[in-house]
Protein backbone atom coordinates (compact mmCIF):
# COMPACT_ATOMS: atom_id res chain seq x y z
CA UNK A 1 125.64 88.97 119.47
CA UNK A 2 124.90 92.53 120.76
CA UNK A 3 126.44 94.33 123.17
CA UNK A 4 123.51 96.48 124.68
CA UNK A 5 119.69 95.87 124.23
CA UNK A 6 116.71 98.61 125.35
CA UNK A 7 113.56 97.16 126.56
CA UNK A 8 110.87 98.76 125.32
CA UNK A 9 108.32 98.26 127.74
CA UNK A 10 107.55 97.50 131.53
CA UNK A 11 106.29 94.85 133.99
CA UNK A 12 106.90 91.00 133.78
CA UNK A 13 107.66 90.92 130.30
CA UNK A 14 110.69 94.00 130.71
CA UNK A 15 112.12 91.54 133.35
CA UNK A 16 111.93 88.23 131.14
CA UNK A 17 113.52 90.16 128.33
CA UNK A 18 116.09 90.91 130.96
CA UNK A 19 117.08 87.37 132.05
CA UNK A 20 117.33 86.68 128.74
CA UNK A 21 119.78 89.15 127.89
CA UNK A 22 121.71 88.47 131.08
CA UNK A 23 121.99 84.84 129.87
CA UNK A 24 123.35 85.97 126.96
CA UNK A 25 125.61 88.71 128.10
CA UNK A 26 124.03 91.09 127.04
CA UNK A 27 124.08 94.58 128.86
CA UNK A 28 120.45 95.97 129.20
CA UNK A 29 118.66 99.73 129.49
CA UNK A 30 115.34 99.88 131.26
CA UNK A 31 112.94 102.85 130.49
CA UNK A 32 110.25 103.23 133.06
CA UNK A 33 107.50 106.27 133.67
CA UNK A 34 107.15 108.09 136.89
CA UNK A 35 104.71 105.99 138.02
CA UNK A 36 107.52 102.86 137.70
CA UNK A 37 110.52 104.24 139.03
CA UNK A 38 110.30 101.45 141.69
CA UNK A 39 109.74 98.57 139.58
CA UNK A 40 112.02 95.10 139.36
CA UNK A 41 113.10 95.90 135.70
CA UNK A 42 114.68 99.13 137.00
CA UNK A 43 116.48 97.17 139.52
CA UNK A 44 117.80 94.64 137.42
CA UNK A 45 118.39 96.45 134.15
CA UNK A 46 122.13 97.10 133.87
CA UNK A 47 120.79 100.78 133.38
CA UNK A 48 117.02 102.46 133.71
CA UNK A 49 116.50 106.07 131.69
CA UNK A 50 112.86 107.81 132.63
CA UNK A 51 110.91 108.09 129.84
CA UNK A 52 107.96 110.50 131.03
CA UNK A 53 104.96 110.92 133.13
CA UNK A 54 102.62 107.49 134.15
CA UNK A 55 100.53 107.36 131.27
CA UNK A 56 101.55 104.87 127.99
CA UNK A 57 100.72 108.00 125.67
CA UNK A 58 103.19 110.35 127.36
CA UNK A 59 106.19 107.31 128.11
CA UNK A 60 105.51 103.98 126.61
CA UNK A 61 103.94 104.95 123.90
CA UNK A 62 106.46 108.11 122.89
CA UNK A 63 108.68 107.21 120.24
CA UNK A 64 110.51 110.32 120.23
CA UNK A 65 111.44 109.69 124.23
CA UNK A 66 112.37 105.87 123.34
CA UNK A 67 114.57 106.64 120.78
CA UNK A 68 116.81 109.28 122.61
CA UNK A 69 116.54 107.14 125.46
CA UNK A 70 118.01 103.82 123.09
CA UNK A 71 120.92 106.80 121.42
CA UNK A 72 121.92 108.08 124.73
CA UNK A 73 122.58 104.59 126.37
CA UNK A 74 124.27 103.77 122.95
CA UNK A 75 122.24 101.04 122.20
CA UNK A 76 122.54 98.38 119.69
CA UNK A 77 119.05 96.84 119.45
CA UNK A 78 115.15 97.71 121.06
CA UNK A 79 113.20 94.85 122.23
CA UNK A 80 109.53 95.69 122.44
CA UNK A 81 108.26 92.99 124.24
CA UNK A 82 103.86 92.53 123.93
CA UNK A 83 101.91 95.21 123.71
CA UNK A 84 103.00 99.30 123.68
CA UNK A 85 104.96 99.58 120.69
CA UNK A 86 105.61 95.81 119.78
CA UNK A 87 103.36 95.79 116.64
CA UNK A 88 103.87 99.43 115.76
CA UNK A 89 105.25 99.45 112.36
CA UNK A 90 106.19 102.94 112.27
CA UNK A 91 108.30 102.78 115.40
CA UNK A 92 110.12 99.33 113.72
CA UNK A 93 111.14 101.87 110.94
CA UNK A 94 112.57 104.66 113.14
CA UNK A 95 114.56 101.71 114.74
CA UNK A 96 116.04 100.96 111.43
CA UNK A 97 116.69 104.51 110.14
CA UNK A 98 118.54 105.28 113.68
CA UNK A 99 120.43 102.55 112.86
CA UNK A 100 118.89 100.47 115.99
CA UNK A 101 118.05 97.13 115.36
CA UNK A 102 113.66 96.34 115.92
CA UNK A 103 113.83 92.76 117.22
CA UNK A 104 110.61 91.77 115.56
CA UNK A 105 110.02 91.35 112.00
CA UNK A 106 110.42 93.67 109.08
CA UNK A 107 107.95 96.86 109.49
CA UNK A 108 106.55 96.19 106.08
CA UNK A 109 105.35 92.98 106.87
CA UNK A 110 104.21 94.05 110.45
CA UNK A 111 102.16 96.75 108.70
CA UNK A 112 100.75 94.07 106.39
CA UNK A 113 99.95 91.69 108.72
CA UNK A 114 98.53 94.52 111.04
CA UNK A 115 95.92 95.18 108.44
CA UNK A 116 93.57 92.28 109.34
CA UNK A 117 91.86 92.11 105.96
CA UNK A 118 95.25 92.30 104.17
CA UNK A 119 96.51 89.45 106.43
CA UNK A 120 93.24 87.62 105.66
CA UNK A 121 93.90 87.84 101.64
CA UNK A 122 98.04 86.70 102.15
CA UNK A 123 96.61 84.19 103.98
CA UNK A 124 94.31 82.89 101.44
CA UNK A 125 96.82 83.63 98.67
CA UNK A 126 99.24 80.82 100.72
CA UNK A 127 96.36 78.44 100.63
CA UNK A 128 96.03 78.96 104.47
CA UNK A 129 92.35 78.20 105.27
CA UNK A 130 90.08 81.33 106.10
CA UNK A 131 86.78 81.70 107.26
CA UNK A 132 84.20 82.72 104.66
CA UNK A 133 83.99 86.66 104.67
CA UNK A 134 84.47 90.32 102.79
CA UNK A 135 87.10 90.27 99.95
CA UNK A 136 88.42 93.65 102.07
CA UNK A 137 87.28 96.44 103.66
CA UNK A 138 84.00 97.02 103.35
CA UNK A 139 82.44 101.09 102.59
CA UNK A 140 79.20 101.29 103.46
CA UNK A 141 76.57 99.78 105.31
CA UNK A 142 74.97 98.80 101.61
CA UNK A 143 78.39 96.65 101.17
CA UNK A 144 78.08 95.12 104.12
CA UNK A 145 74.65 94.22 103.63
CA UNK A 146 75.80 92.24 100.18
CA UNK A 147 78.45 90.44 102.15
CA UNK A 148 76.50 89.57 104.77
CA UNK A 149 73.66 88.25 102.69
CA UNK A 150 77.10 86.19 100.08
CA UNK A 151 78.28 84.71 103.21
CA UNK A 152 75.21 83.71 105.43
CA UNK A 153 73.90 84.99 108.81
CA UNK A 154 75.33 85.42 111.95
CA UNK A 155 78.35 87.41 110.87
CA UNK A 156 81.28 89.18 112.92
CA UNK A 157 81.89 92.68 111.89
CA UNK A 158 85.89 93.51 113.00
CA UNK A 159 88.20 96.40 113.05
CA UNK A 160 91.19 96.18 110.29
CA UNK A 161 93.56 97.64 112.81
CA UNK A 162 91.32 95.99 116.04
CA UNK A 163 92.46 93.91 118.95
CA UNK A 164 90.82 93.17 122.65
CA UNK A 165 87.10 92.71 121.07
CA UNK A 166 86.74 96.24 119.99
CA UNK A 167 85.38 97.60 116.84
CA UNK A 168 83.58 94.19 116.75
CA UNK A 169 79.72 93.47 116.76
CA UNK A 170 77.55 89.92 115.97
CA UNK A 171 75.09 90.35 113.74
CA UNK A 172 72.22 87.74 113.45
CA UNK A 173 69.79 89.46 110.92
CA UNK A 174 69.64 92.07 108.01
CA UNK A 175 67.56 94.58 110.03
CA UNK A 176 70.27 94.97 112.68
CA UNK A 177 73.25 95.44 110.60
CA UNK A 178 72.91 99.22 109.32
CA UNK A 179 73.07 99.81 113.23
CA UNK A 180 76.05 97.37 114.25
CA UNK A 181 78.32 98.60 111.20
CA UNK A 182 77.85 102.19 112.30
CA UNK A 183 78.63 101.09 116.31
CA UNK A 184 81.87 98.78 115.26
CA UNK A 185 83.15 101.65 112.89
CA UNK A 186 82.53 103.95 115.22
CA UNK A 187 83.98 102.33 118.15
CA UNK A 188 87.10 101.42 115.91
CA UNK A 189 87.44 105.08 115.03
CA UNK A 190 87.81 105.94 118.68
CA UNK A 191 89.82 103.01 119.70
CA UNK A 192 92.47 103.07 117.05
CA UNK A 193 92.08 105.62 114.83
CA UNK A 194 91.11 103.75 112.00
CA UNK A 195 87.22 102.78 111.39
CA UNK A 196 87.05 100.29 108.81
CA UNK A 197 85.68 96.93 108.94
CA UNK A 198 85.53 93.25 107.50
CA UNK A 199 83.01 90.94 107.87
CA UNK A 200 83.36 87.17 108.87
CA UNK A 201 81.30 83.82 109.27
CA UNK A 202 80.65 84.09 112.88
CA UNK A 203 81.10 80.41 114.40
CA UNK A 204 78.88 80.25 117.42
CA UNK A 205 80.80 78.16 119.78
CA UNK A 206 84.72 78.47 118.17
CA UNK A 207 87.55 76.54 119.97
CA UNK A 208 90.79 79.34 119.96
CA UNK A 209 93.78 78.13 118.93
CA UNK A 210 97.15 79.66 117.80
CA UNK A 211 100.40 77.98 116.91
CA UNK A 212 103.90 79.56 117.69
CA UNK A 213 106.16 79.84 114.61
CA UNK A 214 110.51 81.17 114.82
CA UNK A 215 111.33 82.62 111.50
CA UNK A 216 115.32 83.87 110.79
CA UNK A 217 116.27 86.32 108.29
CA UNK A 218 118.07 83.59 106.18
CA UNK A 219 114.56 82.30 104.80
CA UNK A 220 113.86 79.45 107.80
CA UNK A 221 110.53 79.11 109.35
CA UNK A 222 109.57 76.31 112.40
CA UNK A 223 106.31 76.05 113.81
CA UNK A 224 106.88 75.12 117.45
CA UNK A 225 103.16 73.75 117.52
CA UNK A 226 100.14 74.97 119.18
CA UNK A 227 98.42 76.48 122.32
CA UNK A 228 94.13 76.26 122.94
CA UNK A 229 93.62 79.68 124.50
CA UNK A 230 89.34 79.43 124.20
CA UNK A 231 89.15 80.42 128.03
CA UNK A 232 88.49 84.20 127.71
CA UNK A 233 86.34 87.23 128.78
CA UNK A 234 85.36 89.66 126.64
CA UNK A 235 88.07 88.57 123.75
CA UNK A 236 90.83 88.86 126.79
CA UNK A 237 92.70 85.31 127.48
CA UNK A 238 92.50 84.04 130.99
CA UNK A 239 94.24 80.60 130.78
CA UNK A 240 96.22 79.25 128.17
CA UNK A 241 97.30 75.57 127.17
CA UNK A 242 99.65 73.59 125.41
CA UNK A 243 99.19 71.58 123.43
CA UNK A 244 95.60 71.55 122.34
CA UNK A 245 93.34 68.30 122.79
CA UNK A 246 91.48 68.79 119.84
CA UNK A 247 94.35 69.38 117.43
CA UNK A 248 95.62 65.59 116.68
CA UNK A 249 99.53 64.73 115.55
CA UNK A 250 98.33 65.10 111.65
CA UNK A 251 96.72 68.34 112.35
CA UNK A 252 99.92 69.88 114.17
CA UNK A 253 102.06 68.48 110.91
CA UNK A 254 100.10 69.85 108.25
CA UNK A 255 99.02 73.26 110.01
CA UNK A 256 102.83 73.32 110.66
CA UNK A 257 103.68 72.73 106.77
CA UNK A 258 100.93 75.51 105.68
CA UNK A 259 102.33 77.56 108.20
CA UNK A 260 105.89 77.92 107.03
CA UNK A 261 105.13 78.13 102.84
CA UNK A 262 103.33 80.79 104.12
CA UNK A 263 105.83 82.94 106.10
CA UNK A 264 108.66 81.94 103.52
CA UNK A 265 106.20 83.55 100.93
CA UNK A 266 105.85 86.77 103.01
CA UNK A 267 109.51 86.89 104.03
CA UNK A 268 108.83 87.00 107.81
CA UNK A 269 111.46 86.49 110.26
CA UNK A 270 111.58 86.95 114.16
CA UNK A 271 108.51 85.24 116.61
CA UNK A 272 105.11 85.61 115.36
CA UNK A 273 101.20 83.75 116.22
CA UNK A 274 99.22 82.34 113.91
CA UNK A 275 95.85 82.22 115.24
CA UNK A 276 92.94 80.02 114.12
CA UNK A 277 89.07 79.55 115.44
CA UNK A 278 88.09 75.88 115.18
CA UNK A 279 84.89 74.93 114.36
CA UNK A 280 82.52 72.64 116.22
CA UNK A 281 83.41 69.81 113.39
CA UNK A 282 86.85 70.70 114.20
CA UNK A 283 87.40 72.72 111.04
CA UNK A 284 90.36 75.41 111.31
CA UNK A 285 90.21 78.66 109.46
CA UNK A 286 93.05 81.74 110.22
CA UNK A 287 91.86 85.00 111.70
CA UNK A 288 95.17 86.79 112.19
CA UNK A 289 98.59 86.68 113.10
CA UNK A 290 100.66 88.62 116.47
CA UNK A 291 104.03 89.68 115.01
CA UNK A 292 105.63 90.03 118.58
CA UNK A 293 106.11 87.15 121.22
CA UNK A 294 102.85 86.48 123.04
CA UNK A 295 101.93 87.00 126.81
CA UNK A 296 101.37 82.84 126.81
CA UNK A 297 104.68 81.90 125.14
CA UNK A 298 105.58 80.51 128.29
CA UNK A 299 103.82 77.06 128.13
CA UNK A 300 105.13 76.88 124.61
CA UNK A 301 108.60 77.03 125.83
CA UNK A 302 107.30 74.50 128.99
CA UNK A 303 106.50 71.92 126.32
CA UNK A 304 109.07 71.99 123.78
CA UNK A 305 112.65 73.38 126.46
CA UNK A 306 112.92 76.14 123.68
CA UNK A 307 113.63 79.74 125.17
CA UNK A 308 111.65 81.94 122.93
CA UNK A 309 112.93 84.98 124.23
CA UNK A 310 116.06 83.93 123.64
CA UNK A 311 115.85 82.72 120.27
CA UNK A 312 114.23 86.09 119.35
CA UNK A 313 117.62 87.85 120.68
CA UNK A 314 119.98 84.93 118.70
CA UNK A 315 117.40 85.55 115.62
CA UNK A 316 117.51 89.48 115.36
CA UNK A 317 121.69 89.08 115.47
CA UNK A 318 121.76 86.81 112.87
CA UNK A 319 121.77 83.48 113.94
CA UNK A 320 120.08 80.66 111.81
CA UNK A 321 116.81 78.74 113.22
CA UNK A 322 119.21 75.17 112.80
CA UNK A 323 121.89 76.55 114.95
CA UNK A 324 119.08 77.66 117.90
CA UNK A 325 116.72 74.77 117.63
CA UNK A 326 119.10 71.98 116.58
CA UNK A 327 116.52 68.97 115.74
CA UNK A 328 113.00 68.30 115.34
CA UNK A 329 110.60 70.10 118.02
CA UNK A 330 109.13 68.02 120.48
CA UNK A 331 106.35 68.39 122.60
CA UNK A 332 107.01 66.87 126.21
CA UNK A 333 104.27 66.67 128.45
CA UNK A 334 101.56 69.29 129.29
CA UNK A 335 101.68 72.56 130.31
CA UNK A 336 98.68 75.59 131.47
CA UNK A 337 98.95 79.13 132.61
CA UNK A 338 96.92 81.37 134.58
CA UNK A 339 96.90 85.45 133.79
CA UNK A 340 96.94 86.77 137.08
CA UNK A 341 95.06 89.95 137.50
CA UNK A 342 94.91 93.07 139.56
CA UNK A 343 91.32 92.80 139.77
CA UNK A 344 87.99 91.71 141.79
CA UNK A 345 87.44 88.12 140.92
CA UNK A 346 83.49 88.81 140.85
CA UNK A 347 83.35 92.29 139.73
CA UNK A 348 86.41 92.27 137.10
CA UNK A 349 87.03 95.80 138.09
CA UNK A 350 90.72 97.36 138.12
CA UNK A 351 92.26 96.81 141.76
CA UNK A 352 95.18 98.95 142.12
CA UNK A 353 97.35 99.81 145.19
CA UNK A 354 100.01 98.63 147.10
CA UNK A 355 100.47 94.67 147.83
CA UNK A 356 101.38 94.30 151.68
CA UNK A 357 102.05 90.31 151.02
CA UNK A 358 103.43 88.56 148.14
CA UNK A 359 104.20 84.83 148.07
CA UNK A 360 104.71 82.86 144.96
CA UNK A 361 104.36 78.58 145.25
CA UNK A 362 107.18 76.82 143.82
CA UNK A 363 107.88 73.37 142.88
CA UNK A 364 108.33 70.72 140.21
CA UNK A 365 107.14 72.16 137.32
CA UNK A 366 106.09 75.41 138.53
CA UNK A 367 107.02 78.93 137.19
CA UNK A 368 105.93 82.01 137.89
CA UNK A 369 106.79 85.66 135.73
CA UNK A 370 106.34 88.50 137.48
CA UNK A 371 107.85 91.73 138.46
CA UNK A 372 105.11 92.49 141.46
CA UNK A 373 106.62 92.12 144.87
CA UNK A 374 105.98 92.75 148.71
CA UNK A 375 105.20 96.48 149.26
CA UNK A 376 105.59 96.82 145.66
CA UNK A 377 102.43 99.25 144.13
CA UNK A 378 100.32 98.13 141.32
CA UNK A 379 99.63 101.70 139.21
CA UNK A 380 96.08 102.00 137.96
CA UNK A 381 97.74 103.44 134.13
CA UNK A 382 98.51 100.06 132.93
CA UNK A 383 97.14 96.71 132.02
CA UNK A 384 96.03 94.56 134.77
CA UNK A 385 98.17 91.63 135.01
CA UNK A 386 100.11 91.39 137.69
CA UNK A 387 101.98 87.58 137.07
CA UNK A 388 101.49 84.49 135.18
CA UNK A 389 101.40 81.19 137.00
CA UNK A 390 102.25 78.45 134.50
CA UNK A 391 102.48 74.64 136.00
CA UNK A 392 103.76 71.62 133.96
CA UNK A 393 102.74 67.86 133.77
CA UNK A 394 103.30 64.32 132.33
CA UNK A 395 99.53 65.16 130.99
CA UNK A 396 96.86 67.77 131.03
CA UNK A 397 95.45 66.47 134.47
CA UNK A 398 98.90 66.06 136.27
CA UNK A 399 99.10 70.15 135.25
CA UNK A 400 95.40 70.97 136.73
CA UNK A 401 96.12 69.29 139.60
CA UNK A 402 99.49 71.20 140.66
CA UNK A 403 97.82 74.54 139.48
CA UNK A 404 95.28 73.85 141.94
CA UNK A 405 97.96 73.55 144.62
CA UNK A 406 99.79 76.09 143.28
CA UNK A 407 97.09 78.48 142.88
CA UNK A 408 96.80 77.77 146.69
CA UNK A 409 99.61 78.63 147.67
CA UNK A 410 99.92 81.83 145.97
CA UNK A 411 99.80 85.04 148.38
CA UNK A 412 98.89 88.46 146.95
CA UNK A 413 97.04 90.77 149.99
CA UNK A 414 96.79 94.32 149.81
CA UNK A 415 94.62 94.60 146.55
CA UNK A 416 92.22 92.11 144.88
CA UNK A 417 93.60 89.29 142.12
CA UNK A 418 91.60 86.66 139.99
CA UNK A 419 93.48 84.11 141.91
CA UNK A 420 89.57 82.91 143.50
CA UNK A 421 88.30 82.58 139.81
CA UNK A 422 91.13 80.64 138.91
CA UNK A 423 90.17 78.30 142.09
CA UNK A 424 86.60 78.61 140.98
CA UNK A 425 87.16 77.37 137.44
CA UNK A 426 90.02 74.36 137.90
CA UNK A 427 87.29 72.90 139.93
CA UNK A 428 84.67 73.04 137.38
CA UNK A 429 83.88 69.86 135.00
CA UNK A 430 83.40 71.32 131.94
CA UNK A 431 86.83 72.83 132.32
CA UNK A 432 88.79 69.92 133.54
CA UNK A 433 86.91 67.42 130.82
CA UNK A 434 88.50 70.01 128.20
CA UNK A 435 85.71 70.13 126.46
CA UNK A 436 84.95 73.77 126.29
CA UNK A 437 85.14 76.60 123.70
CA UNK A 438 85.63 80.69 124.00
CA UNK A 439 81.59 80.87 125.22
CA UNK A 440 83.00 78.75 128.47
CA UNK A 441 83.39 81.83 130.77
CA UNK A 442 80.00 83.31 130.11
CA UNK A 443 78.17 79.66 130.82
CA UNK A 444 80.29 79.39 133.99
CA UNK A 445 79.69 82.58 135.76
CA UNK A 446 75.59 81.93 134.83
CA UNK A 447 76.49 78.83 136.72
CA UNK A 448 78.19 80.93 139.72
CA UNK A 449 75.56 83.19 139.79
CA UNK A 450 72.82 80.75 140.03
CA UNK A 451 74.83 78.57 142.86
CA UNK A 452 74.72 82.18 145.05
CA UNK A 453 70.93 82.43 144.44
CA UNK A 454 68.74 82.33 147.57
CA UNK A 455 66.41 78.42 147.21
């Protein structure tokens, strides 16, 4: 096992990776900006280095200041945690030629599964089921055209190197599409520094699923089944489940089979996400894979007792899968977890600032990751989440109904938190019949809005 472990990153996931490693007794080094010299990860690390000034680019983000930070501590492995530099392929090689173990999957395979249209054709290759699209990246708006016209209208344009909905435009018709490819490539340029695109089938009202695989570097691949995370704004999750109602036993054993001939084929080791859209005849079709442990691997682990975090650590030191998930994976019960956000519930603008009371609920099957605290200050650099509540049940509705009480009982004053939408939407029908899809959030704030108009 290692000795010392880095944490490449900040907030509630820095902490969790912390536990972990405190489990496991492993010593751990906290890097933190300027703006974060205050936060829980600092406190709890075993050691904290400062990395830079507030902003990711200049901190987070700088490989050079990581590094000497991870060789000064005399490190003997980085974990990157989501986000930042988790999926950076380039970093994952600096890692190895320092002589610093990445704890996340080989950079070659990171890179290729990075490239969306590259992942897309592996996929395919592994007789993983893909929605209809561009053999590629497309080069022109005349290619793009041809696909488009191959594969049928409406069709999602996406960014090879995209994520959070950008670089990504609908397009319903043949006139509109010389436009859209020049806004998504555009857009992509700016966002990531890459500007190609691939085309898709767009499914108009998609179901988003993703299922959670452990992979060691002896050649062993489990799928720890699936989470439904269609509630979302904008492409960002707000709620996540697990398991899914609409994936049945069969489903979850077959995915799962498909799933591992194709990570054995591509030699990939570590956590990883497969993610599917399901169509409204409850088709399933990949659309990309996370190679990094997800925000929502918490009701994964609620479900099925495994510590992902954990096994990530055990993994990246050696271990085999058998020896760290002795037996078939179960799934126990229900479980559903609410992204907590520094941000007007109405307005869905950033809300930074200092909290002046912070109370988390507790409980029976109640857990709550943060690293926010009373008189702590939420810094306007980063992402907005703030803490994830995540509640567990005998079934889906024994879940709902303590994340309404715990949702209740949850205290954050000072700045503004989507704690009232959460309220809002575990009392709507649509969501607690579970039979919704990723359009859910824009019919139920039309249904807000009309409920506040004047009769």
């Amino acid at each position: 096992m290692f000795r010392k472990v880095l944490i490449a990153n900040r907030g509630e996931i820095a902490l969790r990776v912390i536990s972990a490693c405190k489990e496991l007794g492993i010593r751990t080094v906290a890097v933190y900006s300027e703006a974060d010299r205050n936060s829980l990860h600092v406190k709890f690390a075993d050691e904290a280095i400062c990395i830079g000034p507030p902003r990711s680019a200049e901190s987070y983000l700088n490989v050079p200041a990581v590094i000497s930070a991870a060789e000064i501590t005399d490190v003997d492995a980085i974990h990157p945690g989501y986000g930042l530099l988790s999926e950076n392929a380039n970093f994952a090689e600096v890692c190895r030629a320092s002589n610093i173990k990445f704890i996340g999957p080989p950079p070659e395979v990171t890179r290729m599964m990075g490239e969306k249209s590259t992942a897309r054709q592996t996929m395919k290759k592994a007789k993983v089921p893909i929605l209809p699209g561009s053999d590629g990246i497309i080069v022109s708006e005349g290619e793009a055209l041809e696909w488009a016209h191959s594969v049928g209208y409406p069709v999602i344009l996406k960014a090879v190197a995209g994520g959070g909905g950008r670089g990504m435009r609908i397009c319903r018709s043949a006139e509109e599409l010389p436009g859209l490819y020049n806004q998504a490539s555009t857009e992509a340029a700016n966002a990531f520094g890459n500007g190609d695109l691939y085309m898709e089938k767009f499914i108009e009202r998609p179901r988003h699923i993703e299922f959670q695989v452990l992979a060691d570097e002896h050649g062993n691949v489990m799928s720890l089944g699936e989470r439904e995370c269609s509630i979302q704004r904008r492409h960002q999750k707000l709620i996540e489940e697990a398991p899914s109602l609409q994936i049945t036993p069969k489903q979850r054993e077959e995915l799962g089979k498909t799933i591992k001939r194709s990570l054995e084929n591509i030699g990939y080791w570590n956590a990883g996400t497969i993610e599917f859209l399901m169509d409204e005849d409850g088709k399933i079709y990949f659309i990309e894979m996370n190679t990094r442990i997800q925000v929502e691997h918490c009701v994964t682990e609620m479900v099925t007792g495994i510590d992902l975090v954990k096994a990530q650590l055990r993994i990246a030191a050696g271990e085999r899968l058998n020896a760290i998930v002795p037996g078939p994976v179960e799934i126990r019960g229900h479980a559903i977890e609410c992204r907590i956000n520094a941000e007007h519930p109405e307005k869905f603008i950033p809300s930074a600032g200092r909290i002046t009371a912070f109370n988390v609920p507790g409980g029976n099957g109640v857990r709550v990751d943060t690293a926010q605290y009373s008189e702590g200050v939420v810094p306007p650099y980063y992402d907005s989440m703030i803490a994830k509540l995540i509640c567990h049940g005998k079934d889906r509705e024994e879940a709902m109904n303590k994340m309404q009480r715990a949702l209740s009982q949850f205290v954050v004053q000072g700045i503004h938190t989507t704690i009232p939408l959460h309220q809002r939407i575990f009392a709507d029908e649509e969501f607690r019949s579970g039979k919704f899809d990723t359009k859910f959030m824009e019919r139920f704030l039309e249904r807000s809005q009309e409920r506040q108009q004047p009769s």
